[in-house]
N, C-alpha and C. Protein backbone atom coordinates (compact mmCIF):
# COMPACT_ATOMS: atom_id res chain seq x y z
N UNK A 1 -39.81 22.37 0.95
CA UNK A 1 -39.38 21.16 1.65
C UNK A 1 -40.46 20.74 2.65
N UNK A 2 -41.01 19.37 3.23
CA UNK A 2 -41.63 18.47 4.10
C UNK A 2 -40.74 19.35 5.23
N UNK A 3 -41.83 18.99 6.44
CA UNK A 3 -41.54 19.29 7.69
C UNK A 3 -40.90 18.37 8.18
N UNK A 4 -40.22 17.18 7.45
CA UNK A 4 -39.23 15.99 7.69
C UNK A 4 -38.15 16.43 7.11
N UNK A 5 -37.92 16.87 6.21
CA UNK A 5 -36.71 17.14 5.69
C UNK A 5 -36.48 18.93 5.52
N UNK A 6 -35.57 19.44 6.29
CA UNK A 6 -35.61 21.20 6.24
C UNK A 6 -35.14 21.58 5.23
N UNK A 7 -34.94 22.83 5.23
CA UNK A 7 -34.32 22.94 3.96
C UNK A 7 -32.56 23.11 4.30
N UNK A 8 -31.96 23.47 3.36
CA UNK A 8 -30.29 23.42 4.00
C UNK A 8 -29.95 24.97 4.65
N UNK A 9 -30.52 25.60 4.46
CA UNK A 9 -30.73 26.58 5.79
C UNK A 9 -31.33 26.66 6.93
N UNK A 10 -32.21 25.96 6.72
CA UNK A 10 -33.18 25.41 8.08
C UNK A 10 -32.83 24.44 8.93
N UNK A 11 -31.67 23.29 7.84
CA UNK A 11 -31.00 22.17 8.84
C UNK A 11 -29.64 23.14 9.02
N UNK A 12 -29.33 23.88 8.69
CA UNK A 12 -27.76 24.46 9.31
C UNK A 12 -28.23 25.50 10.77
N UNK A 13 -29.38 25.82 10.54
CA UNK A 13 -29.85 26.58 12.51
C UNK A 13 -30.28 25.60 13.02
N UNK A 14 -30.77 24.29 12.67
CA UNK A 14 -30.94 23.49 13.79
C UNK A 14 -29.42 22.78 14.43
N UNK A 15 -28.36 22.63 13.34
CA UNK A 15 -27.24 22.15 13.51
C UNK A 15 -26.80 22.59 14.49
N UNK A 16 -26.78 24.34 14.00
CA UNK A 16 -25.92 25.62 14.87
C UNK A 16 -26.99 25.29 16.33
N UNK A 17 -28.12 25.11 16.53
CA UNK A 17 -28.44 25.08 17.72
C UNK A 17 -28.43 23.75 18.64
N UNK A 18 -28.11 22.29 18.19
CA UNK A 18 -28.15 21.76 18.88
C UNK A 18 -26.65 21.17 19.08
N UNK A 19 -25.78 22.38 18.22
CA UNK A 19 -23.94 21.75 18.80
C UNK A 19 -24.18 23.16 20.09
N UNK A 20 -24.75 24.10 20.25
CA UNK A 20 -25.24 25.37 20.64
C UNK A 20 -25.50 24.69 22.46
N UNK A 21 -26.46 24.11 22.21
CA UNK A 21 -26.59 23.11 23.09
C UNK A 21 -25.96 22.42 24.05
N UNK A 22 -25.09 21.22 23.45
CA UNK A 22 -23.96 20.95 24.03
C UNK A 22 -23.22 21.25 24.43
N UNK A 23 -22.77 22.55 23.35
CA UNK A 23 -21.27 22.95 23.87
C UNK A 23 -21.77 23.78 25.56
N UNK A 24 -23.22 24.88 25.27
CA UNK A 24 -23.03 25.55 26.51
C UNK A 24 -23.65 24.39 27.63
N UNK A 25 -23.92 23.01 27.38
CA UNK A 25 -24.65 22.56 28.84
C UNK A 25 -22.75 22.23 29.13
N UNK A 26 -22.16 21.61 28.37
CA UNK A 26 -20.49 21.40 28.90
C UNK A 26 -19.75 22.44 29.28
N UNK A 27 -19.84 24.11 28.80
CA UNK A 27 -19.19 25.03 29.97
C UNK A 27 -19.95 25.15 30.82
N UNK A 28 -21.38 25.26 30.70
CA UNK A 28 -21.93 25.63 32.04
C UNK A 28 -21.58 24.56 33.72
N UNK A 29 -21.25 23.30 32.79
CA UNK A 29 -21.00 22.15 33.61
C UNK A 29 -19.86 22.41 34.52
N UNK A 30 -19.25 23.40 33.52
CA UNK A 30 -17.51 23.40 34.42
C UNK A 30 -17.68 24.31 35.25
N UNK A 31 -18.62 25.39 34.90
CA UNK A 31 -18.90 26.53 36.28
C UNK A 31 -19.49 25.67 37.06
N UNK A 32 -20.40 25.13 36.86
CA UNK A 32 -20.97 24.57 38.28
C UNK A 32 -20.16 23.42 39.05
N UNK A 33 -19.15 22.62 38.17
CA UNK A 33 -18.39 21.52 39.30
C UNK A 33 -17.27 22.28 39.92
N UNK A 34 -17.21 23.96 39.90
CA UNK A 34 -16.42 24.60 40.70
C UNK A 34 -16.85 25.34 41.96
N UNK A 35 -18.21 25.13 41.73
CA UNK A 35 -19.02 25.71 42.86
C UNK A 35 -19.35 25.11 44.19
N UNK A 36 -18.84 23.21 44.05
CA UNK A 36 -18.84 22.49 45.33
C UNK A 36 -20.27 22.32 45.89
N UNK A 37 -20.84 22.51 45.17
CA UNK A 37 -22.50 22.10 45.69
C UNK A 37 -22.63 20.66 45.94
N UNK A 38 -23.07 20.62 46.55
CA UNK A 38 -23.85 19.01 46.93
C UNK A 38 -25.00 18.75 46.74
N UNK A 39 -25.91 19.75 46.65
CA UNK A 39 -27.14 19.09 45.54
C UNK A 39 -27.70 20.49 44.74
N UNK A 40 -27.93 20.26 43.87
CA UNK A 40 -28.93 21.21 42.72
C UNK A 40 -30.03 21.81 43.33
N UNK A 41 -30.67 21.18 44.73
CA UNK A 41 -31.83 21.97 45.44
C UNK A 41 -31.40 23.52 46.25
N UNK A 42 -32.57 24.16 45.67
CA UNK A 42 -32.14 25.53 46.38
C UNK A 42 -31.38 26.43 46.02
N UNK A 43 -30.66 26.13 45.12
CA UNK A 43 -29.98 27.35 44.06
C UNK A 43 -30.49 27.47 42.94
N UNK A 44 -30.10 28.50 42.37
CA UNK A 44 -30.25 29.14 41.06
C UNK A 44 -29.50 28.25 39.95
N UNK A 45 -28.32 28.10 39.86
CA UNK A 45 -27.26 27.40 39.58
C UNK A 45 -28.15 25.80 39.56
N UNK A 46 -28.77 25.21 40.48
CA UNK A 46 -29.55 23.81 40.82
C UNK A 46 -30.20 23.58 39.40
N UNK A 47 -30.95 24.89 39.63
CA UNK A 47 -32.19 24.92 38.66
C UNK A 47 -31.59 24.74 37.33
N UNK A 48 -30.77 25.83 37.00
CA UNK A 48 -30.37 25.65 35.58
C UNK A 48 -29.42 24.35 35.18
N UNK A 49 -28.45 23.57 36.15
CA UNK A 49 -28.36 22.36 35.83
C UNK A 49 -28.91 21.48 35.14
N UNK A 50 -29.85 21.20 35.57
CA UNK A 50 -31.20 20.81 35.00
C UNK A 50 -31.12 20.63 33.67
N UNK A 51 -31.54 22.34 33.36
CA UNK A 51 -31.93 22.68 32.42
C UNK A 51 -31.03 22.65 31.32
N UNK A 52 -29.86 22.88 31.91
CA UNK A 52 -28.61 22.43 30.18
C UNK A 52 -28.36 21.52 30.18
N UNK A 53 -28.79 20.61 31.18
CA UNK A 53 -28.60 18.93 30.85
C UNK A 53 -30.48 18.53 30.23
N UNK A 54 -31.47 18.80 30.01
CA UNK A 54 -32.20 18.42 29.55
C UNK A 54 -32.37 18.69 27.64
N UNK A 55 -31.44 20.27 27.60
CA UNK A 55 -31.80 20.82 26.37
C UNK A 55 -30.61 19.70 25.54
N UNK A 56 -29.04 19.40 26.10
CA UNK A 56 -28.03 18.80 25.86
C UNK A 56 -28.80 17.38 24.94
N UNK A 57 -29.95 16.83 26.53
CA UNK A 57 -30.35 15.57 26.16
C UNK A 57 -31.29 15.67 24.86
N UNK A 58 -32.13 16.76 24.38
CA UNK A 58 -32.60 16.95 22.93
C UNK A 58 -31.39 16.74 22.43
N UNK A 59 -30.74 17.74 22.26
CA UNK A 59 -29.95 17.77 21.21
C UNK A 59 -28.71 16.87 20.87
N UNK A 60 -28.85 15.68 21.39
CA UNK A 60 -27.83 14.29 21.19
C UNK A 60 -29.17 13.31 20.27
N UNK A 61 -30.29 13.55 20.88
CA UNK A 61 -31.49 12.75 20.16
C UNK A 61 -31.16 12.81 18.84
N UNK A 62 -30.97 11.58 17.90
CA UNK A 62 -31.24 11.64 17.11
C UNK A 62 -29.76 11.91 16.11
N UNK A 63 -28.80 12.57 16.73
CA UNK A 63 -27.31 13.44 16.05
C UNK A 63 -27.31 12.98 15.12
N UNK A 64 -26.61 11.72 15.41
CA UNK A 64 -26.12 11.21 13.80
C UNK A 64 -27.05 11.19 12.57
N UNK A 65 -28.55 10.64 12.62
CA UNK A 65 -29.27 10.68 11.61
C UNK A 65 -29.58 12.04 11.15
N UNK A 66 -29.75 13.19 12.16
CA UNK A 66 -29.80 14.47 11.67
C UNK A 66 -28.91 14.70 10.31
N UNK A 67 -27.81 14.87 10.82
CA UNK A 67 -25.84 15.19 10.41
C UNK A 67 -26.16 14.49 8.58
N UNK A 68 -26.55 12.88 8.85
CA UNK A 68 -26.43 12.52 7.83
C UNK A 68 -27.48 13.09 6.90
N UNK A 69 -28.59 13.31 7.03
CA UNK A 69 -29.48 14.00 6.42
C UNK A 69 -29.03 15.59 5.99
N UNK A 70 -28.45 16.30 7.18
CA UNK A 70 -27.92 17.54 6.79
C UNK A 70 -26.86 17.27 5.36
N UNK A 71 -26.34 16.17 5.60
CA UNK A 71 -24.67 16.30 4.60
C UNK A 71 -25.20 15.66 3.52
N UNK A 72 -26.53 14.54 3.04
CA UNK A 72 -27.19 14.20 2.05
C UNK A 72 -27.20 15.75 1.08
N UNK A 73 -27.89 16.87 2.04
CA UNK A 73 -28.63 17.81 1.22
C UNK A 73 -27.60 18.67 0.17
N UNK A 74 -25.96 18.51 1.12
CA UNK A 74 -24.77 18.99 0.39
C UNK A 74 -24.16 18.79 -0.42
N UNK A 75 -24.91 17.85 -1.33
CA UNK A 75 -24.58 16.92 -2.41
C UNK A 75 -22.76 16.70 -2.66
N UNK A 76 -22.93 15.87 -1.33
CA UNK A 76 -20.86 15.74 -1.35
C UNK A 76 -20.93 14.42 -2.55
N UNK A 77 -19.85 14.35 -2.99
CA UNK A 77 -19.22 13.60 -3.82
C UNK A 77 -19.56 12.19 -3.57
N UNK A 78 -19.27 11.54 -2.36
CA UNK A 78 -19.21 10.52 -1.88
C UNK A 78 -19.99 10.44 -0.70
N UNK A 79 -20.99 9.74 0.26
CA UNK A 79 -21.24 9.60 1.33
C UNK A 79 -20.32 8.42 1.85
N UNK A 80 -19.25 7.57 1.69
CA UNK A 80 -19.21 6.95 2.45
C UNK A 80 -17.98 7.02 3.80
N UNK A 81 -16.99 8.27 2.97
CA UNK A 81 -16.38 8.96 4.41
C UNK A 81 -17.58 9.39 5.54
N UNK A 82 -18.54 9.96 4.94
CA UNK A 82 -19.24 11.08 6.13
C UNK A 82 -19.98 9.60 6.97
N UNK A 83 -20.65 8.54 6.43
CA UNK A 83 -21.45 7.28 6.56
C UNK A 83 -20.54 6.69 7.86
N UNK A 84 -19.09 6.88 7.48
CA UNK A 84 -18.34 5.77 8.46
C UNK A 84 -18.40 7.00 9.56
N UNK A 85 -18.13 8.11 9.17
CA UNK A 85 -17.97 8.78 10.65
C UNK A 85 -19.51 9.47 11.52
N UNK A 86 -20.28 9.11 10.64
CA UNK A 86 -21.37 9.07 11.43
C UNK A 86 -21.54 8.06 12.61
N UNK A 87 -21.25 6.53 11.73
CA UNK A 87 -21.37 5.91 12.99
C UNK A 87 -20.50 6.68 14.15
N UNK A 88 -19.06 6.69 14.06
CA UNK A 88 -18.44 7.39 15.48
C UNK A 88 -19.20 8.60 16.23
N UNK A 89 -19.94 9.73 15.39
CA UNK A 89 -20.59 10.73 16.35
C UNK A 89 -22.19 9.47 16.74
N UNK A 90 -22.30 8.48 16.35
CA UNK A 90 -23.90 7.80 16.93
C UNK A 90 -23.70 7.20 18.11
N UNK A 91 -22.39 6.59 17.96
CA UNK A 91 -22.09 5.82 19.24
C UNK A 91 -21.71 7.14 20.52
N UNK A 92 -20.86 7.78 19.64
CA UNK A 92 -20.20 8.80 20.81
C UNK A 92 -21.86 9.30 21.62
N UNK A 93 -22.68 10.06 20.61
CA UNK A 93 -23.91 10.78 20.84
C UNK A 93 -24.58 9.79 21.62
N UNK A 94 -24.99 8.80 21.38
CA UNK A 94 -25.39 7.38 22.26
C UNK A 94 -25.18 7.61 23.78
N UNK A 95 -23.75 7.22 23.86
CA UNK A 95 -22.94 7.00 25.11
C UNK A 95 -23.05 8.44 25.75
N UNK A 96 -22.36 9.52 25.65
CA UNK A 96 -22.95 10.88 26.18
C UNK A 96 -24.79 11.19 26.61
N UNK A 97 -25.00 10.76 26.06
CA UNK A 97 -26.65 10.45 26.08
C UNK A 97 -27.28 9.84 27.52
N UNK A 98 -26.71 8.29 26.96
CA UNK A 98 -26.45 7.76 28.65
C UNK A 98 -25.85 8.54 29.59
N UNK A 99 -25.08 8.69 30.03
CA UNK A 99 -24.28 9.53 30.62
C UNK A 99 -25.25 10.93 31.36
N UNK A 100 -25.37 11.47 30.33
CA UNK A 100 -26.70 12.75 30.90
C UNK A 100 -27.83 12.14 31.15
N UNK A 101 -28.42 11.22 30.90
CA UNK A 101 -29.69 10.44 31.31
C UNK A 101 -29.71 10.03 32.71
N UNK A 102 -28.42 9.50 32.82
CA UNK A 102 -28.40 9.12 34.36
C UNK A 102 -28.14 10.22 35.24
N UNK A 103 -27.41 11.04 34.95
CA UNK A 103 -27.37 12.32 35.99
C UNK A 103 -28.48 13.36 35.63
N UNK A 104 -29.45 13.43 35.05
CA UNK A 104 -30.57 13.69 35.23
C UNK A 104 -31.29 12.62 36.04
N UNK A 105 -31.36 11.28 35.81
CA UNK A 105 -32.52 10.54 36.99
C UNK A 105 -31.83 10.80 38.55
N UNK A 106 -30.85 11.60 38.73
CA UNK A 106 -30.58 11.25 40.09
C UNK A 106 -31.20 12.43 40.67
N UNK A 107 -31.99 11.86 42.16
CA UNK A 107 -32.48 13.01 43.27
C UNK A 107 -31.97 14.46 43.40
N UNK A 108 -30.37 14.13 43.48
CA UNK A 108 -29.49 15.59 43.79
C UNK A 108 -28.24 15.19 42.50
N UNK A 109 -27.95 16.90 42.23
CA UNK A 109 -27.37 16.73 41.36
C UNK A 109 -26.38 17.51 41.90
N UNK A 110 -24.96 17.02 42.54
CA UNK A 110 -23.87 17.73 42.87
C UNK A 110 -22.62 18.08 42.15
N UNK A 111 -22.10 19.24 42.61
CA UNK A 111 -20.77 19.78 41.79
C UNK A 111 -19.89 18.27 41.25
N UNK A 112 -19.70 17.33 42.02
CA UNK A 112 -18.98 16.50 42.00
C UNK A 112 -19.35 15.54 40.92
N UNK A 113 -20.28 15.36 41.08
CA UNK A 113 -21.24 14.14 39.43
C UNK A 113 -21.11 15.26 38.81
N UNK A 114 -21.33 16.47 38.64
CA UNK A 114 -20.79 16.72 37.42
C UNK A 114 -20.03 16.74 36.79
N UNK A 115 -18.83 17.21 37.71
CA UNK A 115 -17.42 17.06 37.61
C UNK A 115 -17.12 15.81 36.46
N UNK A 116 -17.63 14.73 37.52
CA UNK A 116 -17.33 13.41 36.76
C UNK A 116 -17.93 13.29 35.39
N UNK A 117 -19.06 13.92 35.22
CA UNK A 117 -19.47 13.52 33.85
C UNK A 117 -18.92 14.57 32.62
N UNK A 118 -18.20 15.85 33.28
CA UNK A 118 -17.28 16.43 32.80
C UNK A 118 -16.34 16.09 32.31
N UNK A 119 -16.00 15.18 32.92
CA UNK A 119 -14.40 14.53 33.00
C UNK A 119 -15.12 13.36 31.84
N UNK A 120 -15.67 12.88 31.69
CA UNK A 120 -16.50 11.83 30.75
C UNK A 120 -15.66 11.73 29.45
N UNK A 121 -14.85 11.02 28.94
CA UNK A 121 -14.19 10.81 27.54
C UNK A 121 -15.58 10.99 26.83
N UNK A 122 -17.27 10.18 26.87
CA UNK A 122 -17.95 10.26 26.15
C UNK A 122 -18.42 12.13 25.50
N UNK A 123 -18.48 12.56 26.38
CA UNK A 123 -19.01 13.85 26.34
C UNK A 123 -18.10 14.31 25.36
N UNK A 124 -16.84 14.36 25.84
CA UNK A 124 -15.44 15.01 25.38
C UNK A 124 -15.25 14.74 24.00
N UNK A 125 -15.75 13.47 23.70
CA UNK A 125 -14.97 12.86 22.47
C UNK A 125 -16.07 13.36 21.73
N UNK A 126 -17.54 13.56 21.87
CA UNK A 126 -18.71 14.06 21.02
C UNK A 126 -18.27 15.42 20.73
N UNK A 127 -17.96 15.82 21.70
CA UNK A 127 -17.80 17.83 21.41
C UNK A 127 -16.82 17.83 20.40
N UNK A 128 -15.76 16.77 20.03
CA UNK A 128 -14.49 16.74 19.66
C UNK A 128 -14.97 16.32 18.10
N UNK A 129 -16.01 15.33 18.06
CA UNK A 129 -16.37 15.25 17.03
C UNK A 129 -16.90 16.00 16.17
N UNK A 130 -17.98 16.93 17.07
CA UNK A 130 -18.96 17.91 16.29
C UNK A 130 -17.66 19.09 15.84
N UNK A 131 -16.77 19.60 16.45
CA UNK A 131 -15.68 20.49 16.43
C UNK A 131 -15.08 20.02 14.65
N UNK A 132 -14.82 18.58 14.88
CA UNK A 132 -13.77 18.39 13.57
C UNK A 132 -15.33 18.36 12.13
N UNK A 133 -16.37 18.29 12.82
CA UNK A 133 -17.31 17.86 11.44
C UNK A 133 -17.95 19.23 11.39
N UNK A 134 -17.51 20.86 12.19
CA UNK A 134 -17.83 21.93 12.21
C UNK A 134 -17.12 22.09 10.99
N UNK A 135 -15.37 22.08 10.85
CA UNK A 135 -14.73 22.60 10.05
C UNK A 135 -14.98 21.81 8.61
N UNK A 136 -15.49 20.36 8.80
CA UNK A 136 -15.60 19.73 7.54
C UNK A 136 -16.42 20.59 6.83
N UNK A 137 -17.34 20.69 7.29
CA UNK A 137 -19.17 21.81 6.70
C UNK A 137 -18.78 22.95 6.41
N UNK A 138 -17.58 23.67 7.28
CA UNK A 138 -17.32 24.88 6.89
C UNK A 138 -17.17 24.99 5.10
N UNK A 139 -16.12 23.96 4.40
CA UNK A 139 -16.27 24.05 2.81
C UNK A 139 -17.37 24.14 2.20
N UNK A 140 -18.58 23.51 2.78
CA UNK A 140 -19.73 23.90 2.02
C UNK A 140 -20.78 25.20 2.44
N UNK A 141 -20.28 25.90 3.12
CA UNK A 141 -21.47 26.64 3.86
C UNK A 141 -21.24 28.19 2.65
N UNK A 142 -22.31 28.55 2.45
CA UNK A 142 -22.50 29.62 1.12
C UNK A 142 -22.18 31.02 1.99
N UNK A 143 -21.17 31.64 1.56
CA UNK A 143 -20.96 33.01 2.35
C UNK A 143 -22.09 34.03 2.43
């Protein structure tokens, strides 16, 4: 396979790592909007904020066209169930996207913005998506 197209083991660890991604920058999110910080400077906790919101922001890059390329390689029957619900994880992945973009450009990053972007239907509804299109893949994945 091209270094554009992986192979279907090679796109199922990038899959596994960038739902891997998300899911831990969204628990890590919930430990830290319990910690009451007011800014990300000077802790440990600060630092890694950051950092699961930057790896999060890879791994929304791009989702949907990935997904569809991954589920091309699974030679399903039909693409145009997986086609329509791509758009919903592009927009969702989109909007979550925004969402972490802006609480990365801000100076301080407190328990409380996170909170809120915790609380985010966008975030929520992406994790919710990748969750229901986990179990779809599960039928094709080779034991």
């Amino acid at each position: 396979m091209s270094a554009t197209s992986p192979s279907l083991e090679e796109a199922r660890v990038q899959l596994n790592n960038r739902c891997n991604a998300i899911e831990e920058c969204y628990e890590f999110m919930l430990a830290y909007a319990a910690q009451g910080l007011t800014t990300d400077q000077g802790s440990g906790s600060g630092t890694q904020v950051r950092e699961f919101l930057r790896r999060c922001d890879v791994a929304l890059t791009g989702l949907a066209d990935f997904l569809t390329g991954f589920i091309k390689q699974l030679d399903v029957e039909s693409m145009a169930p997986y086609a329509a619900f791509m758009g919903v994880i592009e927009r969702d992945a989109r909007n979550a996207q925004a969402a972490v973009q802006m609480v990365l450009a801000q100076p301080s990053i407190s328990s409380l913005l996170v909170d809120n972007l915790n609380a985010s239907i966008h975030l929520r509804a992406l994790l919710t998506d990748l969750f229901l299109m986990d179990e779809v893949l599960k039928a094709y994945r080779r034991a």
